[in-house]
N, C-alpha and C. Protein backbone atom coordinates (compact mmCIF):
# COMPACT_ATOMS: atom_id res chain seq x y z
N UNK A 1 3.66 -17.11 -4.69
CA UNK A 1 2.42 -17.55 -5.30
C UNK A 1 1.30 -16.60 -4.88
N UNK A 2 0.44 -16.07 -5.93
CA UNK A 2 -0.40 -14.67 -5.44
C UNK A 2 -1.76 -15.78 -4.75
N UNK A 3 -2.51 -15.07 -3.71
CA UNK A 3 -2.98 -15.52 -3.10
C UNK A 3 -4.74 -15.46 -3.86
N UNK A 4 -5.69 -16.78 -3.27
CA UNK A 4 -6.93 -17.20 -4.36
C UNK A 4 -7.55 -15.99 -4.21
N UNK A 5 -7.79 -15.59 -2.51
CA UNK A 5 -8.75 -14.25 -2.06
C UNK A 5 -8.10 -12.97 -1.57
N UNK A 6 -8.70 -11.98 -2.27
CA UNK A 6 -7.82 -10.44 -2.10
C UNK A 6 -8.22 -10.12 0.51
N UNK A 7 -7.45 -9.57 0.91
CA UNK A 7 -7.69 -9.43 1.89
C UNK A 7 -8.91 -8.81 2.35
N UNK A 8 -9.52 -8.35 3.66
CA UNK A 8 -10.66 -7.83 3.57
C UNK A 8 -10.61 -6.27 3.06
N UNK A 9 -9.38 -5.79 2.77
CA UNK A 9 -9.55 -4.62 2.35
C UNK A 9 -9.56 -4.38 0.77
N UNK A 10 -9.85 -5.23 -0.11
CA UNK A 10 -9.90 -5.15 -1.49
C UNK A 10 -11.32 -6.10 -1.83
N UNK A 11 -11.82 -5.16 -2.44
CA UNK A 11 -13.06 -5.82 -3.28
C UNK A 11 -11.95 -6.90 -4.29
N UNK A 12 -12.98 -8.07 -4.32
CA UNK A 12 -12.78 -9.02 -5.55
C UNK A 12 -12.84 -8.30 -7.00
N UNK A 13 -13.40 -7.26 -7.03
CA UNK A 13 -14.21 -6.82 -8.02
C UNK A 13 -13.14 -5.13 -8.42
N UNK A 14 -12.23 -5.13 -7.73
CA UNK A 14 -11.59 -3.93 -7.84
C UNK A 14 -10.81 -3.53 -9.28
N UNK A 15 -10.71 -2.64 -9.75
CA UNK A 15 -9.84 -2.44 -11.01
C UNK A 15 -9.00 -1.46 -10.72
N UNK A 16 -7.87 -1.19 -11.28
CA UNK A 16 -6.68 -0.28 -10.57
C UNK A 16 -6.93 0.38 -12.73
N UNK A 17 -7.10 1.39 -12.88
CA UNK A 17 -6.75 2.03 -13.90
C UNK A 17 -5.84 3.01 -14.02
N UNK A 18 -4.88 3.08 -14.77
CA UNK A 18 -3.96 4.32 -14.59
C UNK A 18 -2.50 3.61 -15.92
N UNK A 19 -2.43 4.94 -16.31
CA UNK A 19 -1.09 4.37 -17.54
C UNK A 19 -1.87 3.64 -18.96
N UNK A 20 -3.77 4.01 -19.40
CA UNK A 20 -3.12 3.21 -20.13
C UNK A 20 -4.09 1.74 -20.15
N UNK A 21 -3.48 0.88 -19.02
CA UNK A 21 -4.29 -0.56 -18.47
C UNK A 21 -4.82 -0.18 -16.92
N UNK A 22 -5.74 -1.44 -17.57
CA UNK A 22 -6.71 -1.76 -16.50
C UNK A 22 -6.17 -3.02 -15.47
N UNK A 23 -5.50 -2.86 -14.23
CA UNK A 23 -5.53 -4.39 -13.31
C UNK A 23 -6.34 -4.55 -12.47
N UNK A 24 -6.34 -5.86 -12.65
CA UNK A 24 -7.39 -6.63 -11.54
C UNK A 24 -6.96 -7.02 -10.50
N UNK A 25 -7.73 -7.14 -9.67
CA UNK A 25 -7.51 -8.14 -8.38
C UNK A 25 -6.37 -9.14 -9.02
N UNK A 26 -6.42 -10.34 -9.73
CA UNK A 26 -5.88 -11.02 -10.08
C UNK A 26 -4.18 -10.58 -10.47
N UNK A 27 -4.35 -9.74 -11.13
CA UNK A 27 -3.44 -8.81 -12.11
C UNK A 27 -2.06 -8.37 -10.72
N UNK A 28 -2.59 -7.90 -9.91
CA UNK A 28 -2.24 -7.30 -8.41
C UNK A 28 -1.88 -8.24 -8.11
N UNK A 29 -2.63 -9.41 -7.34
CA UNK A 29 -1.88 -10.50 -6.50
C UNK A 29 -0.77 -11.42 -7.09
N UNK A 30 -0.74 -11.52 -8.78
CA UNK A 30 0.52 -12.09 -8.96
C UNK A 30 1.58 -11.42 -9.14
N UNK A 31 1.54 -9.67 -8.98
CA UNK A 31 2.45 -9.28 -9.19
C UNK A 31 3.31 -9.21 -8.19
N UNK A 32 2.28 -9.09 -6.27
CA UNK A 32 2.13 -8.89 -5.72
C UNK A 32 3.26 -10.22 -4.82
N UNK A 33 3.18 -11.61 -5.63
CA UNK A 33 3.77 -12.89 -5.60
C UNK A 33 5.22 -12.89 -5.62
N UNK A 34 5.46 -11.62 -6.83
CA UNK A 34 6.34 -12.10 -7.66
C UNK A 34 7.45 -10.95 -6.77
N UNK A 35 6.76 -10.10 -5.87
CA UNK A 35 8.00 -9.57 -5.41
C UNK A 35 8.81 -9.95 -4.45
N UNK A 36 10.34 -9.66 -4.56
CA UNK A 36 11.31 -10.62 -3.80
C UNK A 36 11.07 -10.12 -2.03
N UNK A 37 11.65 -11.62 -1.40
CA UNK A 37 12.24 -11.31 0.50
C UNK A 37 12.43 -10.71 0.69
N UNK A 38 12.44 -10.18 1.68
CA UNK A 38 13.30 -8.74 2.19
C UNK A 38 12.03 -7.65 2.91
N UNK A 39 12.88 -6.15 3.11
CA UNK A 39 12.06 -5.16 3.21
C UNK A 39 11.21 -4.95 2.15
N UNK A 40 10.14 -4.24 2.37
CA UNK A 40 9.10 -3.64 1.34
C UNK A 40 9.34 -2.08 1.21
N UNK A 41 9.04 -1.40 0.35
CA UNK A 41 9.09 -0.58 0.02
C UNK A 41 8.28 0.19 -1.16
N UNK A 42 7.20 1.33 -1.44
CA UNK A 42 6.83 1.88 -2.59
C UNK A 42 7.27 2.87 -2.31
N UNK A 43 7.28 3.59 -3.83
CA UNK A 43 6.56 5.46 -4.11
C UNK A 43 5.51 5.48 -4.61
N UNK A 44 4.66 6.64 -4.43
CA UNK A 44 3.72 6.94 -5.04
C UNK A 44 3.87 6.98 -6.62
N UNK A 45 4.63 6.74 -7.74
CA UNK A 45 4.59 7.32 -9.13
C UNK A 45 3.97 5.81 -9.62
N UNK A 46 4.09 4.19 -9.53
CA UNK A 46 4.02 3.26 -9.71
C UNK A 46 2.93 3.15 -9.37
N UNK A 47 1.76 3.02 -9.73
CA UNK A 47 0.47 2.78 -8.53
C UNK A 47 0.26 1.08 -8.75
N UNK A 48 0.51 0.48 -9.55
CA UNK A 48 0.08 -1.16 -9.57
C UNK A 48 1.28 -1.82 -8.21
N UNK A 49 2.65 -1.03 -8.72
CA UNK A 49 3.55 -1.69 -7.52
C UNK A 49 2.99 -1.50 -6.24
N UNK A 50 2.64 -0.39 -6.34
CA UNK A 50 2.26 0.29 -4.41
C UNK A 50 1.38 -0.86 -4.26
N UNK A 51 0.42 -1.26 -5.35
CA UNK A 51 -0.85 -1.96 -4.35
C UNK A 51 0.11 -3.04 -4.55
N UNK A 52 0.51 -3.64 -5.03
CA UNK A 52 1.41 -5.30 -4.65
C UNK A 52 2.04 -5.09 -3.93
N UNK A 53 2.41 -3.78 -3.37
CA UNK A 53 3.63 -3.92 -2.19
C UNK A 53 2.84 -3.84 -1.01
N UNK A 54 1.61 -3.41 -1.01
CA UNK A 54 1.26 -3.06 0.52
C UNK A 54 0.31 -4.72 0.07
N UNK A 55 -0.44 -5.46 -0.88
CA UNK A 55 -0.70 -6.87 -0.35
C UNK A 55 0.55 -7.69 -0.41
N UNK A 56 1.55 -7.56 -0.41
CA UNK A 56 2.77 -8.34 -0.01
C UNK A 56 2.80 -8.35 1.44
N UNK A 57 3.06 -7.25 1.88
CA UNK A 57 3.12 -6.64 3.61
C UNK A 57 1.97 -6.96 4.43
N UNK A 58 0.77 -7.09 3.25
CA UNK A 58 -0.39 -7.80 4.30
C UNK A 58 -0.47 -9.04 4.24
N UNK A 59 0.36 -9.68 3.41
CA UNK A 59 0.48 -11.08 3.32
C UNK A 59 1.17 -11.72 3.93
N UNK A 60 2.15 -11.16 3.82
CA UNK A 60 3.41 -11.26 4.77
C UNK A 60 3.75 -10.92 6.67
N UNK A 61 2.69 -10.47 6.58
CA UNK A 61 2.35 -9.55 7.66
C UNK A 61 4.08 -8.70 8.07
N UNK A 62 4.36 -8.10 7.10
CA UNK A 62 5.49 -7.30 7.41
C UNK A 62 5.69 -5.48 7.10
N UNK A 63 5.94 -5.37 7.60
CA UNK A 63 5.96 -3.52 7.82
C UNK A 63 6.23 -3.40 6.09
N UNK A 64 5.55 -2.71 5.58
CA UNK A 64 6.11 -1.57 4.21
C UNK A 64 5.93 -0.09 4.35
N UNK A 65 7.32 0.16 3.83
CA UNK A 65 7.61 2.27 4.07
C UNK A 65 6.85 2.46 2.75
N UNK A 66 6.12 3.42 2.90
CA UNK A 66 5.48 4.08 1.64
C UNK A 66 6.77 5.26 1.61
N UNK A 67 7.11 5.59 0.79
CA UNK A 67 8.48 6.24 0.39
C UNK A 67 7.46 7.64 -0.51
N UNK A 68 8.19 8.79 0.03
CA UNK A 68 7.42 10.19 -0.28
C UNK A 68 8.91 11.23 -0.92
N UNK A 69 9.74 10.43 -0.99
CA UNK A 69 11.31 11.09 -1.37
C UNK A 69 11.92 11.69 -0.86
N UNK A 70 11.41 12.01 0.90
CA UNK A 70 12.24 12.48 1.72
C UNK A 70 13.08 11.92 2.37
N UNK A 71 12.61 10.60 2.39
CA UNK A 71 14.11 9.80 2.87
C UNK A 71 14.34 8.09 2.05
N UNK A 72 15.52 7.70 1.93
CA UNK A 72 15.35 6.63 1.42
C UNK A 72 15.12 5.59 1.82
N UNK A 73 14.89 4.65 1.09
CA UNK A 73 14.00 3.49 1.45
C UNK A 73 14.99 2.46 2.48
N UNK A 74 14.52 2.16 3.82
CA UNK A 74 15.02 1.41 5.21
C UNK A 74 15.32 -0.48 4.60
N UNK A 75 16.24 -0.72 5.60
CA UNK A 75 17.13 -1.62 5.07
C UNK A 75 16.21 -2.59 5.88
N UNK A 76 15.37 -2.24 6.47
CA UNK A 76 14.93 -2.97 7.38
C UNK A 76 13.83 -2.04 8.42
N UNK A 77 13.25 -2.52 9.83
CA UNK A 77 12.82 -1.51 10.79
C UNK A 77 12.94 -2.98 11.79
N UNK A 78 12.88 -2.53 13.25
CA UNK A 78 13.49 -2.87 14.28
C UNK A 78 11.89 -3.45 14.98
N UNK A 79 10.89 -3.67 13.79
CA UNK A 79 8.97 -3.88 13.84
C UNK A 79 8.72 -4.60 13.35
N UNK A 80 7.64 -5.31 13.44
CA UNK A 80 7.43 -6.42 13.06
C UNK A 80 5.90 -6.41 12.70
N UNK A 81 5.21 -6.80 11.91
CA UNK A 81 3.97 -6.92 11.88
C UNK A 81 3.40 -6.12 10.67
N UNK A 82 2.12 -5.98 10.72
CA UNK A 82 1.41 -5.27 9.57
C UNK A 82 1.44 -3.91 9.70
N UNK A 83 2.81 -3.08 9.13
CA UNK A 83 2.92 -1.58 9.84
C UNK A 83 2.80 -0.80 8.72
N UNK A 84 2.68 0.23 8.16
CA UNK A 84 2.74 1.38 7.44
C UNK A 84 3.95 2.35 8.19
N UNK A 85 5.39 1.86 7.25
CA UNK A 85 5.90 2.92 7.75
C UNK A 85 5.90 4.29 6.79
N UNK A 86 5.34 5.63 8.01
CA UNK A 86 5.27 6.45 6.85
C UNK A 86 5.83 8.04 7.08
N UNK A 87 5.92 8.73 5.78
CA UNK A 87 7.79 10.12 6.31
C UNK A 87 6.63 11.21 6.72
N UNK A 88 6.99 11.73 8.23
CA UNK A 88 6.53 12.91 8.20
C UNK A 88 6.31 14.04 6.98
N UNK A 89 5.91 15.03 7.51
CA UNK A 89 6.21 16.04 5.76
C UNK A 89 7.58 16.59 5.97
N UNK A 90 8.19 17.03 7.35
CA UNK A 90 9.19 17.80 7.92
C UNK A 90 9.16 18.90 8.01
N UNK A 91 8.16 19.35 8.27
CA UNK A 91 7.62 20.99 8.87
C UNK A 91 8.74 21.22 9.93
N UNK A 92 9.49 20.29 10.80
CA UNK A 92 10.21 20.89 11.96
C UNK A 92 11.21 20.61 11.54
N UNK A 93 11.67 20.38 10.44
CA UNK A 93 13.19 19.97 10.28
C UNK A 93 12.93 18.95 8.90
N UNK A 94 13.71 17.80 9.05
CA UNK A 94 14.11 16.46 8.14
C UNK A 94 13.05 15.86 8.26
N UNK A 95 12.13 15.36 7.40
CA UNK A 95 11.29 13.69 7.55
C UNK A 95 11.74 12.91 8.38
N UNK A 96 10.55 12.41 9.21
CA UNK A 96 10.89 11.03 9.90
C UNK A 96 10.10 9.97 9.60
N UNK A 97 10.36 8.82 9.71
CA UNK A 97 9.48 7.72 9.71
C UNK A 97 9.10 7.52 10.64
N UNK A 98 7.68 6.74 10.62
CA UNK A 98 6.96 6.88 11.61
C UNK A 98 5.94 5.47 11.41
N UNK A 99 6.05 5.15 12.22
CA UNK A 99 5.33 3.15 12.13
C UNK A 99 3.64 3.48 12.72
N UNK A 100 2.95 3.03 11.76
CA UNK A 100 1.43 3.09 12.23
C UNK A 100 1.00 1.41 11.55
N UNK A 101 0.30 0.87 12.41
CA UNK A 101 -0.82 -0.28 12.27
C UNK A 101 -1.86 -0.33 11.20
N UNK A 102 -1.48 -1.06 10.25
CA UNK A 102 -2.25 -0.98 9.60
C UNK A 102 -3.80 -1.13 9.14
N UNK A 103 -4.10 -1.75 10.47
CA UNK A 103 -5.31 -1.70 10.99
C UNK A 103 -5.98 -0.37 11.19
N UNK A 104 -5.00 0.20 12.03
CA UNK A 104 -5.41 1.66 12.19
C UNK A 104 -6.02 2.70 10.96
N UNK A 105 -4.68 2.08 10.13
CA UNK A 105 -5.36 3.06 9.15
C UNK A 105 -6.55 2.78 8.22
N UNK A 106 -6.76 1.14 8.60
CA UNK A 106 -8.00 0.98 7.45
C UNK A 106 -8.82 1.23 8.62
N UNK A 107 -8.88 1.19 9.19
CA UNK A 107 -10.59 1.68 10.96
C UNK A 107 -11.10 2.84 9.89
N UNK A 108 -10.52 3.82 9.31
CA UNK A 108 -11.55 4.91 9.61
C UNK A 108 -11.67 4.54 7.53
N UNK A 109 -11.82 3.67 6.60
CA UNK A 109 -12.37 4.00 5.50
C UNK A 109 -13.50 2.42 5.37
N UNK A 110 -14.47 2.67 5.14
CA UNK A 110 -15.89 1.77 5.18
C UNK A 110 -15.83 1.39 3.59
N UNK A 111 -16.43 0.28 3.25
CA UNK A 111 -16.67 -0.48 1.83
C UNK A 111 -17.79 0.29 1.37
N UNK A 112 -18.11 0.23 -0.12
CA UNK A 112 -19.67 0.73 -0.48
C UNK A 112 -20.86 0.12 0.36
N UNK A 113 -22.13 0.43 0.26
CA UNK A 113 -22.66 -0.75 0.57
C UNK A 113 -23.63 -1.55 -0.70
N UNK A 114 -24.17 -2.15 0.28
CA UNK A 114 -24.84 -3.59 -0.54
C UNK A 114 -24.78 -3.24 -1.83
N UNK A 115 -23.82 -4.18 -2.72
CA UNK A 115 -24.90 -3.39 -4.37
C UNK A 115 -24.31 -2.02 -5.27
N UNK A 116 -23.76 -1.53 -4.07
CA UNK A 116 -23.08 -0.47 -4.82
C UNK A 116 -21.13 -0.36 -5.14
N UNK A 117 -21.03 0.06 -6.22
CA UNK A 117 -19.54 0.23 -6.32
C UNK A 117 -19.02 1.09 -5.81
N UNK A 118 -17.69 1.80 -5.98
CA UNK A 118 -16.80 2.39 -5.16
C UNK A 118 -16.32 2.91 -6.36
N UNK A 119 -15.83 4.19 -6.57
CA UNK A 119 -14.92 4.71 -7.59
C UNK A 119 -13.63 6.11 -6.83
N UNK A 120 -12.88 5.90 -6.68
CA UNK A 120 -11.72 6.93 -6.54
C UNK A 120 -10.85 7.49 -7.59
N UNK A 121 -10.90 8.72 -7.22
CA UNK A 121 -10.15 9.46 -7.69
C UNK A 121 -8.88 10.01 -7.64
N UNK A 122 -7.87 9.37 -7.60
CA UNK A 122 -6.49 9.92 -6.59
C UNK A 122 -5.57 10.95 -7.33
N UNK A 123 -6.02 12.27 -7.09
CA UNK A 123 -5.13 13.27 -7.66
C UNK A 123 -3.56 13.90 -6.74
N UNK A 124 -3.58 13.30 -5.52
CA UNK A 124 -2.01 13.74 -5.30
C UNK A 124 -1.09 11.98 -5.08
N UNK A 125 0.14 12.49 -4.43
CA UNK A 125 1.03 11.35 -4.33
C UNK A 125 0.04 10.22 -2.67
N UNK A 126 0.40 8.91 -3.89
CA UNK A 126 -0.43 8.03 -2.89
C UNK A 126 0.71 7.70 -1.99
N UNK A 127 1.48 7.93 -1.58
CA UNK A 127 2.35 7.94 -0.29
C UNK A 127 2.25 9.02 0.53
N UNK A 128 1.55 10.19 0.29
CA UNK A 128 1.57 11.06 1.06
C UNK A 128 0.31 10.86 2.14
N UNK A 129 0.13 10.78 3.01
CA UNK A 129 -0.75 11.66 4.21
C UNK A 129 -1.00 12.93 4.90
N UNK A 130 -2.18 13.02 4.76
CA UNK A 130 -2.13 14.12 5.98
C UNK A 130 -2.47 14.15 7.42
């Protein structure tokens, strides 16, 4: 069942455009409902799944691998909690996964302020980091 209020990291007011359609907050959290038990998992090519998969994992409070195609998607992780698991690039060898807090990673991005909107632009793969 998708949840009434988006977490503190999603504006109420957010629109996901890409492909075409426009989703909403709303649009997101039931899709977000509708995905099955288990591990979580995205790629970057899907962008409506990615955001239902990472508010699943914050809902759930359970680890999701953002998947970059260097390795395949974990049957599981041996973690528990609100994690970002995510693949090195493999500059020294093979990709690894690598478990970060997802707290951590929202610390360093701030909301608009008062009054004002927010617009992004995402031109590479949203599973990737640097």
């Amino acid at each position: 069942m998708p949840d009434a209020l988006p977490p503190p990291w999603v504006n109420p007011a957010f629109r996901l455009i890409t492909g075409g359609r426009t989703w909403t907050w709303p649009d997101l959290s039931a899709l977000s409902g509708g995905l099955p038990d288990g591990p979580l998992s995205a790629d970057g090519y899907d962008l409506p799944r990615l955001v239902a998969t990472l508010l699943a994992g914050w809902n759930r409070q359970a680890p999701v691998a953002l998947l970059r195609g260097g390795l395949p998607a974990p049957d599981g992780c041996g973690e528990q909690g609100r994690l970002l698991l995510l693949e090195t690039s493999g500059t020294t060898g093979l990709p690894k996964r690598i478990a970060r807090p997802f707290e951590d990673i929202l610390r360093g991005i701030t909301g608009p302020r008062q009054g004002e909107g927010g617009c992004w632009l995402l031109t590479y793969d949203a599973c990737g980091f640097a």
